[in-house]
PDB file of N, CA and C in Angstrom:
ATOM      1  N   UNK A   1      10.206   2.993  16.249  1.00  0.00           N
ATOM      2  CA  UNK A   1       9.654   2.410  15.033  1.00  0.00           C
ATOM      3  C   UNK A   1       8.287   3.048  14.759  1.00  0.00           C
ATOM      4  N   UNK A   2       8.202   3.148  13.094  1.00  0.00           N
ATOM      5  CA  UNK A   2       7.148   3.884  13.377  1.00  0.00           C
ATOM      6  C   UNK A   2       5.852   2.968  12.976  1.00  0.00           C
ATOM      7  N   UNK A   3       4.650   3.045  13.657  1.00  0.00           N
ATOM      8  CA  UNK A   3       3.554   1.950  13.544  1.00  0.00           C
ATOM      9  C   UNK A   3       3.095   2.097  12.244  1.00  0.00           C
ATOM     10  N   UNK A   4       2.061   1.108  12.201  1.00  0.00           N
ATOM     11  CA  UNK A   4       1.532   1.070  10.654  1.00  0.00           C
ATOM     12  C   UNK A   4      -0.158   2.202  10.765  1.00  0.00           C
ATOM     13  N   UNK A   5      -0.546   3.139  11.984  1.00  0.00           N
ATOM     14  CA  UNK A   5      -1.586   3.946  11.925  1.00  0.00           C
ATOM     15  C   UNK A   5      -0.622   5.334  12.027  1.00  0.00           C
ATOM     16  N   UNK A   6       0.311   5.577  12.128  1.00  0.00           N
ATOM     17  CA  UNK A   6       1.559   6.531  11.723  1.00  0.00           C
ATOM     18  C   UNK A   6       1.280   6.212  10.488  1.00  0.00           C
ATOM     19  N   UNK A   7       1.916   5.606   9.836  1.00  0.00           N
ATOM     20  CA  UNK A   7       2.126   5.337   8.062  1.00  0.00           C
ATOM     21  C   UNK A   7       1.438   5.289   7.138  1.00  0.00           C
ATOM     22  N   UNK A   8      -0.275   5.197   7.775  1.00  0.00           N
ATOM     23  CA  UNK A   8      -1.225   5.308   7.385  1.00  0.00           C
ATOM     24  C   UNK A   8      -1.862   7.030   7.772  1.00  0.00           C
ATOM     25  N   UNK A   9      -1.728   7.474   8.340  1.00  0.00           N
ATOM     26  CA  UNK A   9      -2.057   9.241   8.557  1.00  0.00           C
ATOM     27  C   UNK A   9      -0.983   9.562   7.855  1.00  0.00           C
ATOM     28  N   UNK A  10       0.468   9.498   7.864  1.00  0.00           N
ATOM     29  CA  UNK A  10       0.953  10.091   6.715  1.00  0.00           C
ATOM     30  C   UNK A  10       1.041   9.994   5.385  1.00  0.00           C
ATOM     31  N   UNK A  11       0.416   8.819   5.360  1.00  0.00           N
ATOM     32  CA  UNK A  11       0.352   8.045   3.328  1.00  0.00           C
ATOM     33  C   UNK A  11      -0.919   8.686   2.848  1.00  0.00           C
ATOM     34  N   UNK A  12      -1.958   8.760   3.523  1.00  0.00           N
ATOM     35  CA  UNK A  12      -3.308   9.602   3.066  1.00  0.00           C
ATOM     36  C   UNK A  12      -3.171  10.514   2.015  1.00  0.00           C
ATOM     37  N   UNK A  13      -3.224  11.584   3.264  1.00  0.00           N
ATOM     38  CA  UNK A  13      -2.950  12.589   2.877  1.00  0.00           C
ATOM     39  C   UNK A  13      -1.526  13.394   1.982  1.00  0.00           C
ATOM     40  N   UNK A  14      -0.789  12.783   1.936  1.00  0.00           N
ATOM     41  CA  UNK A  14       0.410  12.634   0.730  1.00  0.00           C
ATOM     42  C   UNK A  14      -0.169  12.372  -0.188  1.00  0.00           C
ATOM     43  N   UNK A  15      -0.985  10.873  -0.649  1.00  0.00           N
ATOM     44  CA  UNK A  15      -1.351  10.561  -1.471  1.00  0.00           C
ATOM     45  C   UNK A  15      -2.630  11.432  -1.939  1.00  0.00           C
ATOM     46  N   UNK A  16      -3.502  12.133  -0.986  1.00  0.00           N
ATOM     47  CA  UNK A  16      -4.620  13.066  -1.762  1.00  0.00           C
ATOM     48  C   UNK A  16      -4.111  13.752  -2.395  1.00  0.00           C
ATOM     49  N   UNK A  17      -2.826  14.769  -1.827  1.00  0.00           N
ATOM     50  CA  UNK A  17      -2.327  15.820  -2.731  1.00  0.00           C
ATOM     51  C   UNK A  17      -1.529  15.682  -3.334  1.00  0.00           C
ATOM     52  N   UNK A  18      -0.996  14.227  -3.610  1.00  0.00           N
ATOM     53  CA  UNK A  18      -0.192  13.923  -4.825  1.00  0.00           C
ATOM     54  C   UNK A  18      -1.370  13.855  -5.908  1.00  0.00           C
ATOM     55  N   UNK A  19      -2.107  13.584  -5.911  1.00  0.00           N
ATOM     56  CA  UNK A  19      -3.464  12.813  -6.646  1.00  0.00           C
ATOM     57  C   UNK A  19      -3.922  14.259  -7.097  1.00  0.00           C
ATOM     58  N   UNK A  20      -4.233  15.162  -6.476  1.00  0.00           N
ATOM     59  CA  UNK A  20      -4.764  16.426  -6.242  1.00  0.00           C
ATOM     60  C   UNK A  20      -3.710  17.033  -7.685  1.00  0.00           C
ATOM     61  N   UNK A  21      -2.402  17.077  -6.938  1.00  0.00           N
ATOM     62  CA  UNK A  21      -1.464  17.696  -8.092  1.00  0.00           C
ATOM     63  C   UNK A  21      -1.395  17.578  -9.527  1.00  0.00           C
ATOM     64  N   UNK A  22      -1.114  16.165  -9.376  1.00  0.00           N
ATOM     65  CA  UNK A  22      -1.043  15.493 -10.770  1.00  0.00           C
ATOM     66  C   UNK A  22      -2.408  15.144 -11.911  1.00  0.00           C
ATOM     67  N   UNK A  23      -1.331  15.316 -13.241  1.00  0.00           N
ATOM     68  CA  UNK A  23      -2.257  15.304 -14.327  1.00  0.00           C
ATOM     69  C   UNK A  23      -3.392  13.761 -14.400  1.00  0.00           C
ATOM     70  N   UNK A  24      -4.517  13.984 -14.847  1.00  0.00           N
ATOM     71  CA  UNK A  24      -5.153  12.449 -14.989  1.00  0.00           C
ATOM     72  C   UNK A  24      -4.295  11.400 -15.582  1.00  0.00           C
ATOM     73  N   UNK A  25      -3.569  11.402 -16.762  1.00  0.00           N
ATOM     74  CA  UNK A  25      -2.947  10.648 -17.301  1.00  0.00           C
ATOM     75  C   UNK A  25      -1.782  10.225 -16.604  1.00  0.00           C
ATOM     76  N   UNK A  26      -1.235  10.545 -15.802  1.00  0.00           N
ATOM     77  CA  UNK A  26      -0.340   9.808 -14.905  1.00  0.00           C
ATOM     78  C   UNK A  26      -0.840   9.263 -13.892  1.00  0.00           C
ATOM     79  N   UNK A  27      -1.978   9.837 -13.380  1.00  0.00           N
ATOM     80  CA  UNK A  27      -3.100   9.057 -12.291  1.00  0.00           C
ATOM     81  C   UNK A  27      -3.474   8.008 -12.807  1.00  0.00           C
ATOM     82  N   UNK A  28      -3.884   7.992 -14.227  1.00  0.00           N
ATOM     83  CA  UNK A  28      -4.493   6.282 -15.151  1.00  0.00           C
ATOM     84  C   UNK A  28      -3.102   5.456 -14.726  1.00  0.00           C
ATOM     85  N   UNK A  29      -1.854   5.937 -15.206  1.00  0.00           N
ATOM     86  CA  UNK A  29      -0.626   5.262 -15.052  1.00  0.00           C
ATOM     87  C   UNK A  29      -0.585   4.265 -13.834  1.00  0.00           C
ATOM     88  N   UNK A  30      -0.340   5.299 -12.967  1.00  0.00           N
ATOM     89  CA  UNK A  30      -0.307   4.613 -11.581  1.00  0.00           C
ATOM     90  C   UNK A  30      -1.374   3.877 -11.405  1.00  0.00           C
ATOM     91  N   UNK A  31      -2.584   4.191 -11.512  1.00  0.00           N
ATOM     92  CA  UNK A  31      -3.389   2.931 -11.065  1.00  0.00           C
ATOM     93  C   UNK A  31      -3.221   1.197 -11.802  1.00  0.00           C
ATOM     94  N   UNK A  32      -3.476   1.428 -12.865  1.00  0.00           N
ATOM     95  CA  UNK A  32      -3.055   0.418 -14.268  1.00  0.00           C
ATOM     96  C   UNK A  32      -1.852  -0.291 -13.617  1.00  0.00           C
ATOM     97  N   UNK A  33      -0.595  -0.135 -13.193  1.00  0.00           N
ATOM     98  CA  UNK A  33       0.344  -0.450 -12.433  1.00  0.00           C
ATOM     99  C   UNK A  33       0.104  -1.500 -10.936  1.00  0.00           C
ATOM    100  N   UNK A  34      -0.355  -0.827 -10.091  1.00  0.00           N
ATOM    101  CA  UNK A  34      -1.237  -1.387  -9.331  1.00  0.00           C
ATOM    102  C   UNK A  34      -1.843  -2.298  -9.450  1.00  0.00           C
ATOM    103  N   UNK A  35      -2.940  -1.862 -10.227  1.00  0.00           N
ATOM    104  CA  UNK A  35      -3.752  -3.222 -11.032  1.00  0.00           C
ATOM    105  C   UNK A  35      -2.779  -4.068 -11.518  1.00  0.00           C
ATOM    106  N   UNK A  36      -1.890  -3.896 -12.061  1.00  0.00           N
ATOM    107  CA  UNK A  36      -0.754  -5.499 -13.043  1.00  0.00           C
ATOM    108  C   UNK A  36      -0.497  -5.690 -11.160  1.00  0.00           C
ATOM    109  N   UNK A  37      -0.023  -5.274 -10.409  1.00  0.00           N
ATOM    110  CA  UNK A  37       1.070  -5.595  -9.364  1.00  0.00           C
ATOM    111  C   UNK A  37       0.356  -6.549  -8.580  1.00  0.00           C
ATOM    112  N   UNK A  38      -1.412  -6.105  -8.513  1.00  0.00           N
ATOM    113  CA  UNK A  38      -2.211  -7.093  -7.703  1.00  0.00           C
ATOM    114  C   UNK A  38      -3.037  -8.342  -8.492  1.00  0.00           C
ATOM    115  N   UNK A  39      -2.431  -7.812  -9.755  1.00  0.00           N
ATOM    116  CA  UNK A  39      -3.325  -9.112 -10.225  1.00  0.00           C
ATOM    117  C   UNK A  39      -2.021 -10.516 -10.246  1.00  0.00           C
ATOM    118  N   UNK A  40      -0.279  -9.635 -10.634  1.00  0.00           N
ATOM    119  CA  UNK A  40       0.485 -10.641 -10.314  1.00  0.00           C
ATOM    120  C   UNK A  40       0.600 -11.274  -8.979  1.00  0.00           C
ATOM    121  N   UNK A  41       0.567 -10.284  -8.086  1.00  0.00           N
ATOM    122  CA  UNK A  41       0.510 -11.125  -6.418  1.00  0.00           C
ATOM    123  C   UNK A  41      -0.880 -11.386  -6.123  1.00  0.00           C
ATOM    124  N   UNK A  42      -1.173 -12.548  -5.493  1.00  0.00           N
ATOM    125  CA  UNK A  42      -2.531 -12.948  -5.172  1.00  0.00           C
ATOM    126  C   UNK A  42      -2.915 -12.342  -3.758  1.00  0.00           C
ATOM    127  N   UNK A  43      -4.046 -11.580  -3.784  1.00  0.00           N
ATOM    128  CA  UNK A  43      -4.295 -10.894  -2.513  1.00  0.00           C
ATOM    129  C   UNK A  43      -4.246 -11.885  -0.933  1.00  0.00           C
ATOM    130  N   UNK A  44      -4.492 -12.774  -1.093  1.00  0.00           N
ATOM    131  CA  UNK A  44      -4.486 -14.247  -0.179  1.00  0.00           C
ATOM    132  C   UNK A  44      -2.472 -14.407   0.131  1.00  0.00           C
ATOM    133  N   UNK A  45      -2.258 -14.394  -0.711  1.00  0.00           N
ATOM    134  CA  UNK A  45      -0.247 -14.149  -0.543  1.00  0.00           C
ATOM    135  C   UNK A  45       0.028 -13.055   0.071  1.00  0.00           C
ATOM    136  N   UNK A  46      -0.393 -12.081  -0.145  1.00  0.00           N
ATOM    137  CA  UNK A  46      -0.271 -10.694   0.603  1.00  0.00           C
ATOM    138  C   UNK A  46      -0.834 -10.510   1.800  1.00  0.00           C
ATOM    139  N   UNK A  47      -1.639 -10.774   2.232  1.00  0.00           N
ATOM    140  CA  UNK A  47      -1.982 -11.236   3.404  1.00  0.00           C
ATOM    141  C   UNK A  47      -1.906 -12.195   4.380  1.00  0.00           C
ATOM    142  N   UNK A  48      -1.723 -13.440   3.993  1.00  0.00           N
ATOM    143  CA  UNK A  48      -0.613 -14.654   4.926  1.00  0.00           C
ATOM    144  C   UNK A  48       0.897 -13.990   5.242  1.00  0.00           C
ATOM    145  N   UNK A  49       1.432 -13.141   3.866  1.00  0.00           N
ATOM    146  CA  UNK A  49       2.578 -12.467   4.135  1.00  0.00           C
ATOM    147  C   UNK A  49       2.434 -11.632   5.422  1.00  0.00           C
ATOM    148  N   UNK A  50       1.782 -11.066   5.713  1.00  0.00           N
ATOM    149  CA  UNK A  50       1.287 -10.020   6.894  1.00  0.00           C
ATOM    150  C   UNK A  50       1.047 -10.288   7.788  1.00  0.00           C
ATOM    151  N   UNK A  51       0.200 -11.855   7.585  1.00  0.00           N
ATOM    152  CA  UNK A  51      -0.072 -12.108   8.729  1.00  0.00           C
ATOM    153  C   UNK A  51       1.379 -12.796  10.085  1.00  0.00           C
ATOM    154  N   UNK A  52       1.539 -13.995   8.629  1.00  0.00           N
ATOM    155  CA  UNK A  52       3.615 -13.984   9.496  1.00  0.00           C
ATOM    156  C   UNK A  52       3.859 -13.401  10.086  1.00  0.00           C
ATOM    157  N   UNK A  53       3.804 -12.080   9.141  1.00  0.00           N
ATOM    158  CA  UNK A  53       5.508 -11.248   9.876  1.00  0.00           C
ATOM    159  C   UNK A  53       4.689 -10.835  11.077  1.00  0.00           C
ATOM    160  N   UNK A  54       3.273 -10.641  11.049  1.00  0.00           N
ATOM    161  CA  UNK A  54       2.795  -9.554  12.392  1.00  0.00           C
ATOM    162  C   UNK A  54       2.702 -10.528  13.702  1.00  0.00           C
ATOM    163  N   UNK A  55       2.894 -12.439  13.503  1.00  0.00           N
ATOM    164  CA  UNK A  55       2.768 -12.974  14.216  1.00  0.00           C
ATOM    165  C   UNK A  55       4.563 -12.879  14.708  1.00  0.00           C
ATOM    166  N   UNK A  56       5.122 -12.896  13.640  1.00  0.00           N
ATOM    167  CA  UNK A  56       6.819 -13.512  14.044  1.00  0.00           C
ATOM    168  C   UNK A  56       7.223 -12.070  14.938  1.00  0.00           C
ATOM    169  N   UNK A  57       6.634 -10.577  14.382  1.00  0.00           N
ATOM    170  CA  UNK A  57       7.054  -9.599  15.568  1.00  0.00           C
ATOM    171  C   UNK A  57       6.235  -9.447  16.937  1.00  0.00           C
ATOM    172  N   UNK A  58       5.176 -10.468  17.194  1.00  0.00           N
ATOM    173  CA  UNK A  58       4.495 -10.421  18.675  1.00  0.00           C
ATOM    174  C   UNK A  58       5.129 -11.258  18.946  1.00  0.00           C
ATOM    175  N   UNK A  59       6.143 -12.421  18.643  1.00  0.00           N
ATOM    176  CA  UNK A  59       6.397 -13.590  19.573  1.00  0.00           C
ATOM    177  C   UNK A  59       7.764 -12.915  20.383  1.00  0.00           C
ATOM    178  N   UNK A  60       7.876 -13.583  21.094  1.00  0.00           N
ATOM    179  CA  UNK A  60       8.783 -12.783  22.229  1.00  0.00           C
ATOM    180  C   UNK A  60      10.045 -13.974  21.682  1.00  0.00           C
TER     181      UNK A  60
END
């Protein structure tokens, strides 16, 4: 399985040179997106979510 500091060294840097590649106006896109996605989920939900699951995969 791969950890979440794996998924994080490979999401980086993907994401710089996706960012890098692409035109500004699809960069506004994607962010604007984001922004709707976190203003519909409450950051406090997203994180109790996390916190669960990271408790329900340490319990034996």
């Amino acid at each position: 399985m791969i950890t979440i500091t794996i998924q994080i060294l490979i999401f980086i840097p993907a994401m710089t040179i996706l960012f890098w590649v692409m035109p500004d106006k699809k960069i506004k896109v994607i962010f604007g997106e984001i922004r709707k996605t976190l203003q519909i989920l409450p950051i406090s939900k997203i994180a109790q979510a996390i916190i669960n699951w990271s408790k329900k995969k340490n319990d034996p």
